[in-house]
Structure formats: structure tokens, C-alpha cells
Protein backbone atom coordinates (compact mmCIF):
# COMPACT_ATOMS: atom_id res chain seq x y z
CA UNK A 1 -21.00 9.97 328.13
CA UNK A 2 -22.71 13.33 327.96
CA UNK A 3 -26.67 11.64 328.29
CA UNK A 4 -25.40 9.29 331.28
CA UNK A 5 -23.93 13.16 332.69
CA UNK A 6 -27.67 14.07 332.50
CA UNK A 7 -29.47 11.25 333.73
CA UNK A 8 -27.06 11.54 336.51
CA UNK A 9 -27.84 14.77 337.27
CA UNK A 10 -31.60 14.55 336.84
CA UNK A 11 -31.57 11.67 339.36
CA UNK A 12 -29.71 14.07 341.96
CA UNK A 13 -32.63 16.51 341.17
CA UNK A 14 -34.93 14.16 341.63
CA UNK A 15 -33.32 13.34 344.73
CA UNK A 16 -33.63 16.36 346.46
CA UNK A 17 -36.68 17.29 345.63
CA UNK A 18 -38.05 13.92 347.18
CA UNK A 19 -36.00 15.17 350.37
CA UNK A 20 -38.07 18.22 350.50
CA UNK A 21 -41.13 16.96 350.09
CA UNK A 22 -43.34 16.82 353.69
CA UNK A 23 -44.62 13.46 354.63
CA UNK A 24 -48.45 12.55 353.60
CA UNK A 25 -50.21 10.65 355.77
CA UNK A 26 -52.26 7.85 354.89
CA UNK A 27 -55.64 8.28 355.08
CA UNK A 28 -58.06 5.71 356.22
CA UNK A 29 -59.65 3.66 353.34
CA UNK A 30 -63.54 4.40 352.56
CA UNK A 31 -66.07 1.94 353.50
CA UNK A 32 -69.53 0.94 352.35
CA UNK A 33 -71.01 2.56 355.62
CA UNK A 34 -68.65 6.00 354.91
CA UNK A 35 -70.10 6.23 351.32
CA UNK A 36 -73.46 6.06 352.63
CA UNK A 37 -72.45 8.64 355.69
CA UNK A 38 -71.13 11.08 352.79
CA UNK A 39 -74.31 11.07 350.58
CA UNK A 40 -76.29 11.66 353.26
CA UNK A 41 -74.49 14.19 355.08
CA UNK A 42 -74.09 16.05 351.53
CA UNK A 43 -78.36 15.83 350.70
CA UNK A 44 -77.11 13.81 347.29
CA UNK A 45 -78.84 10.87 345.23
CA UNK A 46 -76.67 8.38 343.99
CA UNK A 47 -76.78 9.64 340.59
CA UNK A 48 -75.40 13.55 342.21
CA UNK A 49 -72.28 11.54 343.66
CA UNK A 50 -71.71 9.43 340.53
CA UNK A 51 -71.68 12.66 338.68
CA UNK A 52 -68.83 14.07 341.01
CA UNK A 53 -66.45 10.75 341.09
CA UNK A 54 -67.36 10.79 337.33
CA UNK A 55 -68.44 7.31 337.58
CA UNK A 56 -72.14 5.65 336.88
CA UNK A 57 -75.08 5.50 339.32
CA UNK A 58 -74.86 1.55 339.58
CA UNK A 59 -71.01 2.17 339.87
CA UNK A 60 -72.00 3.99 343.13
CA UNK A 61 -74.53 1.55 344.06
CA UNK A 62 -72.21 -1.52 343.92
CA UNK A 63 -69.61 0.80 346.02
CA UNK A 64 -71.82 1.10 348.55
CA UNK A 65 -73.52 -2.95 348.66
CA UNK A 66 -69.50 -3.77 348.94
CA UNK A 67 -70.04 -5.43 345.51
CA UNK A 68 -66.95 -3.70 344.30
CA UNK A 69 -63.99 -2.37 345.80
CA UNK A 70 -62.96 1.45 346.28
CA UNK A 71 -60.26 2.38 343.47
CA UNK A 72 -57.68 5.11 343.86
CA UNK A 73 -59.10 7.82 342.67
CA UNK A 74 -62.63 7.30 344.01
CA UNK A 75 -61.06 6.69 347.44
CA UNK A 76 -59.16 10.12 347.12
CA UNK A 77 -62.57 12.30 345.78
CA UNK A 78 -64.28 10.56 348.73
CA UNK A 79 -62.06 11.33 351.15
CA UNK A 80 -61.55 14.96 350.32
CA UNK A 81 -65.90 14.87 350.43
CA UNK A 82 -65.95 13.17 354.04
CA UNK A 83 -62.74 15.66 355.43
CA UNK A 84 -65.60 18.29 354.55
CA UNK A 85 -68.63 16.89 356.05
């Protein structure tokens, strides 16, 4: 009884701290060309932005040829480096 009180609870907490939360918007995804755009703008090699998304130069490479797709948290670092360009 008492840990179904708590979970109860927590979920109300939960709750209202989704309420207050302000709305993100979505950004728009990265593309080949933006990638390209970003390295240029910032004077980097491949190798310079593969350091900063933590990633490999060929990683970065592919990324821009379209070989492989944009994941999460290389589409975030990106966008946070093109919002600053």
C-alpha cells in the first residue's frame, strides 16, 4: 500500500513538473549541404569537427557524402554550431 502511495505521488510530481516545462521547438534536421556550410563557416578540417561531435574523421566524411544518416546527438551539437554561425 505504502510504495503504490509513493509511486502515486511521484507520478503527480512528475506531472506538474511536465506542466511547467516551456515548449521546445523542433529544430530543422541537418543536411549534407548544412554540415558542409558549418565547417566552412567555422575555418575547420574534418578531423577539427570530428573532434567536437566526438566522432571519427570518416564518420564526418560519410555525414557529409549522405552515406550515413545524422543521429541524435550529432544533430543536436550541429545545430547548436550552425545557431552560432
Amino acid at each position: 500500500m505504502r510504495c503504490m502511495l509513493n509511486a502515486l505521488i511521484s507520478t503527480r510530481r512528475i506531472g506538474n513538473m511536465m506542466a511547467d516545462t516551456t515548449y521546445i521547438a523542433k529544430a530543422e534536421p541537418i543536411t549534407p549541404a548544412d554540415i558542409m556550410a558549418i565547417r566552412n563557416a567555422k575555418n575547420w578540417k574534418r578531423s577539427n569537427l570530428a573532434a567536437y561531435l566526438g566522432c571519427n574523421y570518416t564518420t564526418v566524411w560519410r555525414m557529409e557524402n549522405g552515406r550515413i544518416g545524422i543521429d541524435g546527438a550529432h544533430q543536436r551539437l550541429l545545430q547548436q554550431l550552425k545557431s552560432a554561425a
